[in-house]
N, C-alpha and C. Protein backbone atom coordinates (compact mmCIF):
# COMPACT_ATOMS: atom_id res chain seq x y z
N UNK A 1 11.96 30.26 -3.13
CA UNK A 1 11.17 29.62 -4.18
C UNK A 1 9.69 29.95 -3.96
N UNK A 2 8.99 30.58 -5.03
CA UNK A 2 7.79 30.89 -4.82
C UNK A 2 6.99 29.52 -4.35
N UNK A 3 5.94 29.96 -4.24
CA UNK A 3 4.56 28.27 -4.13
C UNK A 3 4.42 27.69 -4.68
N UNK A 4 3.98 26.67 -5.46
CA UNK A 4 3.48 25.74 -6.54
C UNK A 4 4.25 26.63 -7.58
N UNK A 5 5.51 26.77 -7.42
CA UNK A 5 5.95 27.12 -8.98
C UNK A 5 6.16 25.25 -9.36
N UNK A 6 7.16 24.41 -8.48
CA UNK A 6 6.94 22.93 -9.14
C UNK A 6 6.29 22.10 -8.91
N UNK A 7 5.54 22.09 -9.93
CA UNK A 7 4.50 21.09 -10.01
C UNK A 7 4.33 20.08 -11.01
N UNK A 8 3.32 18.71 -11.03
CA UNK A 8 2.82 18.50 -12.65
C UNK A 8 1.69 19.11 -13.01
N UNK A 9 1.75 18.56 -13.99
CA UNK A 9 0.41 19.36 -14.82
C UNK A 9 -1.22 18.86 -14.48
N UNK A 10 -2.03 18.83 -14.42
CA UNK A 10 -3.36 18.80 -14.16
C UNK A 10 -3.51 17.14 -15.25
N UNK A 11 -2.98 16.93 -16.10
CA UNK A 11 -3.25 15.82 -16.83
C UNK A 11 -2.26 14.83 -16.05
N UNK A 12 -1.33 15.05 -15.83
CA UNK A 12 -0.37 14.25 -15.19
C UNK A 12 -0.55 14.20 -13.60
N UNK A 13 -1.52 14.93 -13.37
CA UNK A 13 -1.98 14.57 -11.93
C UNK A 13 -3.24 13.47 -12.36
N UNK A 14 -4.05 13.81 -13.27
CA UNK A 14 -5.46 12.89 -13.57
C UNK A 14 -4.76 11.20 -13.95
N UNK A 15 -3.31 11.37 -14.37
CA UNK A 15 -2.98 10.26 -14.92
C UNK A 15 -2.43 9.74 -13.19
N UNK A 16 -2.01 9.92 -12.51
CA UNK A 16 -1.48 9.69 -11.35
C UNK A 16 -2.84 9.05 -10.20
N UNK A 17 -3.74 10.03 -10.75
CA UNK A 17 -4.47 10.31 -9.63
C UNK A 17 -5.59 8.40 -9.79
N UNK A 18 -5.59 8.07 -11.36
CA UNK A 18 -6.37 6.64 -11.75
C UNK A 18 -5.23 5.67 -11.51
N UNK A 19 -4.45 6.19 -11.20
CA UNK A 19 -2.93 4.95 -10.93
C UNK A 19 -3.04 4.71 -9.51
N UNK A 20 -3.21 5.37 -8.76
CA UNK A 20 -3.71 5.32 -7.28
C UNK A 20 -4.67 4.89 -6.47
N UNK A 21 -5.92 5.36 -7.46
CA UNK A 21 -7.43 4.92 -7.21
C UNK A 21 -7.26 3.36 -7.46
N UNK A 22 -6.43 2.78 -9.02
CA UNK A 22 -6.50 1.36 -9.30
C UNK A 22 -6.06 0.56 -7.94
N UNK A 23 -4.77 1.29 -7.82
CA UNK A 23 -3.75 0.10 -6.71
C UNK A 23 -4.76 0.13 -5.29
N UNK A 24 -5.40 1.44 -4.81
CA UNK A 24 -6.55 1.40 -3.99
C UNK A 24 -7.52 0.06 -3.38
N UNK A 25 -8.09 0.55 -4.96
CA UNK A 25 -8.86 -0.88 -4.74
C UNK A 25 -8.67 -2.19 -4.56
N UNK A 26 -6.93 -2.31 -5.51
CA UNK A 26 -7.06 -3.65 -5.58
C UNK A 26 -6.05 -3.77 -3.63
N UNK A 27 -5.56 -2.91 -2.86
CA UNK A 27 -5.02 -2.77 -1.53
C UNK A 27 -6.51 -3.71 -0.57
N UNK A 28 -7.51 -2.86 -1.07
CA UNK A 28 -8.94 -2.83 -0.14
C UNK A 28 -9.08 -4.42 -0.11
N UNK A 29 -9.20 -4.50 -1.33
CA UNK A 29 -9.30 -6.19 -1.37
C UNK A 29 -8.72 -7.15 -0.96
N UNK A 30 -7.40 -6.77 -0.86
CA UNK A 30 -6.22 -7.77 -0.54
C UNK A 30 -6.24 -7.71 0.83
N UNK A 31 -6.63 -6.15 1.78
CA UNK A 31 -7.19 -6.05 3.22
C UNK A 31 -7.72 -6.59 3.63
N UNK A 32 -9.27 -6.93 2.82
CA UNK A 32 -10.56 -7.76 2.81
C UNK A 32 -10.36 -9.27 3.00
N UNK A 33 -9.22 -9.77 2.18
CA UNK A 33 -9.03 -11.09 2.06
C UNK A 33 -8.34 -11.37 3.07
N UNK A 34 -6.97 -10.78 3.78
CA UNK A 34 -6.45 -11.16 4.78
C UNK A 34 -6.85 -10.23 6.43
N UNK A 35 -7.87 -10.16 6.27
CA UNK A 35 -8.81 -9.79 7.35
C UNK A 35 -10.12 -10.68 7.51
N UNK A 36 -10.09 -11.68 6.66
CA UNK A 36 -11.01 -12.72 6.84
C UNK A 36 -10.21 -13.90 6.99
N UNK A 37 -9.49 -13.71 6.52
CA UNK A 37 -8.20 -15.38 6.48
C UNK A 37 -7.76 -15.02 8.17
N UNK A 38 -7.56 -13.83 8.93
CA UNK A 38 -7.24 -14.26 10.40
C UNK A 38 -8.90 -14.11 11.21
N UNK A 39 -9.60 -13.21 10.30
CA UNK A 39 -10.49 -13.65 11.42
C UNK A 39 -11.69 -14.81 11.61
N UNK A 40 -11.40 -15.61 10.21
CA UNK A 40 -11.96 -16.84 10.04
C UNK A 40 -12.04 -18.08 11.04
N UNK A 41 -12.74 -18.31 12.20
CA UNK A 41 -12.34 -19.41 13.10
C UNK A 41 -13.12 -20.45 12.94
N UNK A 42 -13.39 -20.85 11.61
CA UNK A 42 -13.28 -22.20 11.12
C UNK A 42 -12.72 -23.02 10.96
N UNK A 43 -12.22 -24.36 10.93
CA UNK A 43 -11.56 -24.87 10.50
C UNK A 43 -10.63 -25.08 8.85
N UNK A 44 -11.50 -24.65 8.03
CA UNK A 44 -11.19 -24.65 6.67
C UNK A 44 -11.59 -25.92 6.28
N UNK A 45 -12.35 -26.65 6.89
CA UNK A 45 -12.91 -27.44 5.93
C UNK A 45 -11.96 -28.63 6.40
N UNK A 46 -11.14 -29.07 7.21
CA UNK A 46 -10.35 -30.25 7.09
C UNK A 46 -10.79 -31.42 8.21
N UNK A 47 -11.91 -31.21 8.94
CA UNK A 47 -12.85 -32.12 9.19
C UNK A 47 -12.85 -33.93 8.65
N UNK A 48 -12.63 -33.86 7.50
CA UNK A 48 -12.90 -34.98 7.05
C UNK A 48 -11.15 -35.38 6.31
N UNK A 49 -10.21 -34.60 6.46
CA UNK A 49 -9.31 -35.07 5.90
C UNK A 49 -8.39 -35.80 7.13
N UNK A 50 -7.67 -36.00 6.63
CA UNK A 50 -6.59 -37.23 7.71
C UNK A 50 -6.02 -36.54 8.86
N UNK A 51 -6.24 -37.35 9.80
CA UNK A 51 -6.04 -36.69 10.96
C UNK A 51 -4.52 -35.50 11.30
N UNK A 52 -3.13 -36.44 10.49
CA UNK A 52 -1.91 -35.38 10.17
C UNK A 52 -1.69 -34.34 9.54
N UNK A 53 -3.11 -34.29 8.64
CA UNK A 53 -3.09 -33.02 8.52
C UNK A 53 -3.64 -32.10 9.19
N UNK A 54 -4.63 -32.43 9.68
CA UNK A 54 -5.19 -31.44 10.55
C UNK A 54 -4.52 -31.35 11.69
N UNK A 55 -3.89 -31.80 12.34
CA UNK A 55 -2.47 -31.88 13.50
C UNK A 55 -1.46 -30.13 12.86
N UNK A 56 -1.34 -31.01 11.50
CA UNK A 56 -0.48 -29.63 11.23
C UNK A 56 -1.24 -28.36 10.74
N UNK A 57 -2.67 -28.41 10.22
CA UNK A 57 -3.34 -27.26 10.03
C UNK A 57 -3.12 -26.76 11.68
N UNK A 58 -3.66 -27.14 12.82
CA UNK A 58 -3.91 -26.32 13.81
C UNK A 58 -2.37 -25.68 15.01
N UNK A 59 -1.73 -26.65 13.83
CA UNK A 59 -0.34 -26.38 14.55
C UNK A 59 -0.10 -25.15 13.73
N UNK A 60 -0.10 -24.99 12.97
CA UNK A 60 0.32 -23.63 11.97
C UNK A 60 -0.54 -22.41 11.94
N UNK A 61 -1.78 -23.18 12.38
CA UNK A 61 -2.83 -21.84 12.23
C UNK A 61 -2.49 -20.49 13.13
N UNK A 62 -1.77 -20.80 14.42
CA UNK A 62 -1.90 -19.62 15.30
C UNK A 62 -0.46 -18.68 14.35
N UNK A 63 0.49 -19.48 13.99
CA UNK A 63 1.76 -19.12 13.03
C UNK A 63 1.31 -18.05 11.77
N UNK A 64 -0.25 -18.58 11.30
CA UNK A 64 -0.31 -17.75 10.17
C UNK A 64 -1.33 -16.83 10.24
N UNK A 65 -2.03 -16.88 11.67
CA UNK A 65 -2.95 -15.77 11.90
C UNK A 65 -2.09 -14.33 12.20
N UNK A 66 -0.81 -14.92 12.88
CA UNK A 66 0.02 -13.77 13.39
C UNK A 66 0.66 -13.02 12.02
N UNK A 67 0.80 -14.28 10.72
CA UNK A 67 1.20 -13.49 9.73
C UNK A 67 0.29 -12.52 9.09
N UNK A 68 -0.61 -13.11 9.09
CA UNK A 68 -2.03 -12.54 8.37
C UNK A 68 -2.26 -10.89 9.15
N UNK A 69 -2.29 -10.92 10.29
CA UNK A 69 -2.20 -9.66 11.09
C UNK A 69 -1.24 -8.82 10.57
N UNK A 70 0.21 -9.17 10.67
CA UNK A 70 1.34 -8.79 10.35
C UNK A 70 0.63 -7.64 9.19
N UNK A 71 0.62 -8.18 7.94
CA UNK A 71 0.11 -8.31 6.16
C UNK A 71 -0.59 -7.47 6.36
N UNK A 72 -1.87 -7.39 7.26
CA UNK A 72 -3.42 -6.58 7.35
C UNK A 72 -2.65 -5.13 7.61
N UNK A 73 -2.07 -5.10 8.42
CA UNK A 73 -1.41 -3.81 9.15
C UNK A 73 -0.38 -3.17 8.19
N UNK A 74 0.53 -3.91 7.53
CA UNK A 74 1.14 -3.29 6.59
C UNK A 74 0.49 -2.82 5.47
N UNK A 75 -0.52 -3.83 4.88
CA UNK A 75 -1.80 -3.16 3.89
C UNK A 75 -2.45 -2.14 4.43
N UNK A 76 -2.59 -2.14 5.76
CA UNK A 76 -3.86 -0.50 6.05
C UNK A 76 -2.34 0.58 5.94
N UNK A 77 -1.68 0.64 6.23
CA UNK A 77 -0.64 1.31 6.06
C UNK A 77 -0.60 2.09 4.42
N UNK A 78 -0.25 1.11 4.01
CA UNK A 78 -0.24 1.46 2.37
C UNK A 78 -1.83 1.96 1.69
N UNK A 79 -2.88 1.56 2.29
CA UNK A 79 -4.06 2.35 1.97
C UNK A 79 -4.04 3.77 2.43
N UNK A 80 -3.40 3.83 3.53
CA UNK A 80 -3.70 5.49 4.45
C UNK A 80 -2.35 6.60 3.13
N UNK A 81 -1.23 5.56 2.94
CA UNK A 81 -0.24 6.04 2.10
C UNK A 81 -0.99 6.54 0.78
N UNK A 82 -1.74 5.91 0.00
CA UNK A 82 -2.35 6.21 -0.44
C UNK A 82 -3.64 7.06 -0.90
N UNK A 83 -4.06 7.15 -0.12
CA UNK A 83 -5.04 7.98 0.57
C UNK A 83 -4.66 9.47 0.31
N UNK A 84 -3.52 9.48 1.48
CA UNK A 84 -2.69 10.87 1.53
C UNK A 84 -2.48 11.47 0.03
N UNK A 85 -2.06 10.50 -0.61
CA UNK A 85 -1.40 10.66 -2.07
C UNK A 85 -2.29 11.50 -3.02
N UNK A 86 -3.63 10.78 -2.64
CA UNK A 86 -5.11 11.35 -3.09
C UNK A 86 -4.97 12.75 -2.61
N UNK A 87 -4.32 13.40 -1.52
CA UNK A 87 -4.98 14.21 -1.10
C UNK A 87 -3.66 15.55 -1.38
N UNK A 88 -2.75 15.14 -1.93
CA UNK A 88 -1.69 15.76 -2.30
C UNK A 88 -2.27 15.97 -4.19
N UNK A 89 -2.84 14.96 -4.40
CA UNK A 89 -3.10 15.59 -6.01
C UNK A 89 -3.88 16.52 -5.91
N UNK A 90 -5.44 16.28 -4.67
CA UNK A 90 -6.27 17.34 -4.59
C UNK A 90 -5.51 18.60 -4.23
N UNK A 91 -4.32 18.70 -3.67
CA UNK A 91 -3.88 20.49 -3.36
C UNK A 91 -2.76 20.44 -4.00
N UNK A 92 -2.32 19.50 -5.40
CA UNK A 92 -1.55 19.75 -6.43
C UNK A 92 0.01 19.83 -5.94
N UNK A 93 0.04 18.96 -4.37
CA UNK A 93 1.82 19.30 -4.12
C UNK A 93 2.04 17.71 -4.74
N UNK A 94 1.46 17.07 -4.92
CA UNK A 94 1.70 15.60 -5.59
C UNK A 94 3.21 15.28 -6.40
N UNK A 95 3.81 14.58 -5.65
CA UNK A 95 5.04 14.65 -6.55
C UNK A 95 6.04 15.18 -6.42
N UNK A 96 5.83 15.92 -5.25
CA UNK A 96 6.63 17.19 -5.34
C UNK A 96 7.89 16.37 -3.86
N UNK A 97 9.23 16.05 -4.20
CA UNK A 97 10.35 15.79 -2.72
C UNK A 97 9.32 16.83 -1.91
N UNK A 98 9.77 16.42 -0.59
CA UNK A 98 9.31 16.64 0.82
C UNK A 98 10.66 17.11 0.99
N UNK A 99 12.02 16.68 0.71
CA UNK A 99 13.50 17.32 0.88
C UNK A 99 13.95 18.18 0.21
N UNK A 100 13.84 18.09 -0.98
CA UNK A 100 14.78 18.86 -1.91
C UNK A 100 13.52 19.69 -2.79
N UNK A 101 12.44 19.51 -2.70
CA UNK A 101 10.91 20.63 -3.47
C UNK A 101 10.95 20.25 -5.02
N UNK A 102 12.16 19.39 -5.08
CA UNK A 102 12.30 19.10 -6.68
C UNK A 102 10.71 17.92 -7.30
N UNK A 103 10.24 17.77 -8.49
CA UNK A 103 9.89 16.73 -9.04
C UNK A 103 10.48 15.57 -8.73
N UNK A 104 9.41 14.72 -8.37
CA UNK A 104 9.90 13.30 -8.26
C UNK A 104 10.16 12.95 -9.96
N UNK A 105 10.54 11.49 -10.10
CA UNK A 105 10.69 11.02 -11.29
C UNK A 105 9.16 10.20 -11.93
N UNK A 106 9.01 10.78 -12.59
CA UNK A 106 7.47 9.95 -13.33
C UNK A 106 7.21 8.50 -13.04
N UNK A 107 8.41 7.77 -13.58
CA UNK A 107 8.61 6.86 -13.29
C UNK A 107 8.32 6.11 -12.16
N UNK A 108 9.23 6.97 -11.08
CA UNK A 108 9.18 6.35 -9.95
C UNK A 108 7.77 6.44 -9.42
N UNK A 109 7.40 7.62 -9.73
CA UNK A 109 5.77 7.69 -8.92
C UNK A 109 4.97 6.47 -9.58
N UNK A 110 5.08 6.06 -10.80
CA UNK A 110 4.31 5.09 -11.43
C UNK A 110 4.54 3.91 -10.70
N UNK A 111 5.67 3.41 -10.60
CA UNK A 111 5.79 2.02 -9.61
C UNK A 111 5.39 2.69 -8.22
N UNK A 112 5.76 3.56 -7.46
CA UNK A 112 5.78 3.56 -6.27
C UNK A 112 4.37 4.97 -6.27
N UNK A 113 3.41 5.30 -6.36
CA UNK A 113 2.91 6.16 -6.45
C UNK A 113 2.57 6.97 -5.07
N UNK A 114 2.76 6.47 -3.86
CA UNK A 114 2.71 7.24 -2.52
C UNK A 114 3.98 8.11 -2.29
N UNK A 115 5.10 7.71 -3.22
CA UNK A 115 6.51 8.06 -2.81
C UNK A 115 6.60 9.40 -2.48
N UNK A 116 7.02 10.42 -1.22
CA UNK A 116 6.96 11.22 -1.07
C UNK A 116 8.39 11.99 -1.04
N UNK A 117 8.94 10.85 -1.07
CA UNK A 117 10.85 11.22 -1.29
C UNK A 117 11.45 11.15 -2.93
N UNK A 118 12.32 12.40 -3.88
CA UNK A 118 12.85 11.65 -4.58
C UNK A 118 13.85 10.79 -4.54
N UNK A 119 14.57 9.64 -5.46
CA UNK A 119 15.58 8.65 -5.21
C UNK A 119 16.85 9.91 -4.82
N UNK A 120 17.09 11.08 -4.78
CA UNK A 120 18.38 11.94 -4.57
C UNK A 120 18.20 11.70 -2.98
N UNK A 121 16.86 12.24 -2.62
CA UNK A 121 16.45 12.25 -1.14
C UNK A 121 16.66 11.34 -0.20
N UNK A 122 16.04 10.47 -1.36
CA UNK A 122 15.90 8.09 -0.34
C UNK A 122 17.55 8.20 -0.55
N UNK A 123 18.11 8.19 -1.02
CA UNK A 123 19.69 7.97 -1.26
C UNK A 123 20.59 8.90 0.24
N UNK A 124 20.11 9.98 0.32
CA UNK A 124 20.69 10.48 0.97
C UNK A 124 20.44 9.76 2.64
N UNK A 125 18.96 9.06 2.88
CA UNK A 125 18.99 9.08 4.35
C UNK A 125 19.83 7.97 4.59
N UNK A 126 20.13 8.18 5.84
CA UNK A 126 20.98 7.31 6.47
C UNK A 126 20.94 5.49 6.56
């Protein structure tokens, strides 16, 4: 199979490429927010509320800093996924199975736009 014989088209990469940039930003943010929610060591303000609750705020807090970490790490994940994705439209293999060299499905790139497998491919692994 020659090189970039399959590809999309330059419009269907520009349409891909603002579908990516969107989910981007709104990733960065959602990073932003749960990268301040664990590294926040305030109380949240419950100072003045009843003492059982704040029993169970500080009982839960170490529970949801570990989630919050968890979340942060799977979000930088999906930013770098993304990222890459950016960098596959810039050298136009965007889209393209990593298994089989075929077109992914439009579709699928639209919900999943990092996807580097088509569903023939994801189906096949083990």
């Amino acid at each position: 199979m020659e090189a970039n014989t399959v590809r999309f088209s330059d419009k269907d990469l520009a349409e891909f490429k603002q579908i990516i940039l969107d989910k981007l930003a709104s990733a960065k943010g959602d990073l932003a927010l749960l990268k301040s929610a664990y590294m926040n060591n305030s109380n949240n303000g419950t100072d003045d509320t009843s003492p059982t609750f704040k029993a169970f705020e500080e009982g839960s807090e170490t529970m949801s800093k570990e989630a919050n970490v968890q979340l942060a790490i799977r979000q930088e994940k999906f930013i770098r996924d993304l990222t890459n994705a950016l960098h596959r439209i810039e050298n136009k293999t965007y889209g393209v199975c990593r298994v089989t060299g075929k077109l992914i499905n439009k579709e699928r790139l639209k919900l999943v736009p990092h996807a580097t497998l088509s569903m023939e491919a994801k189906n096949r692994q083990p």
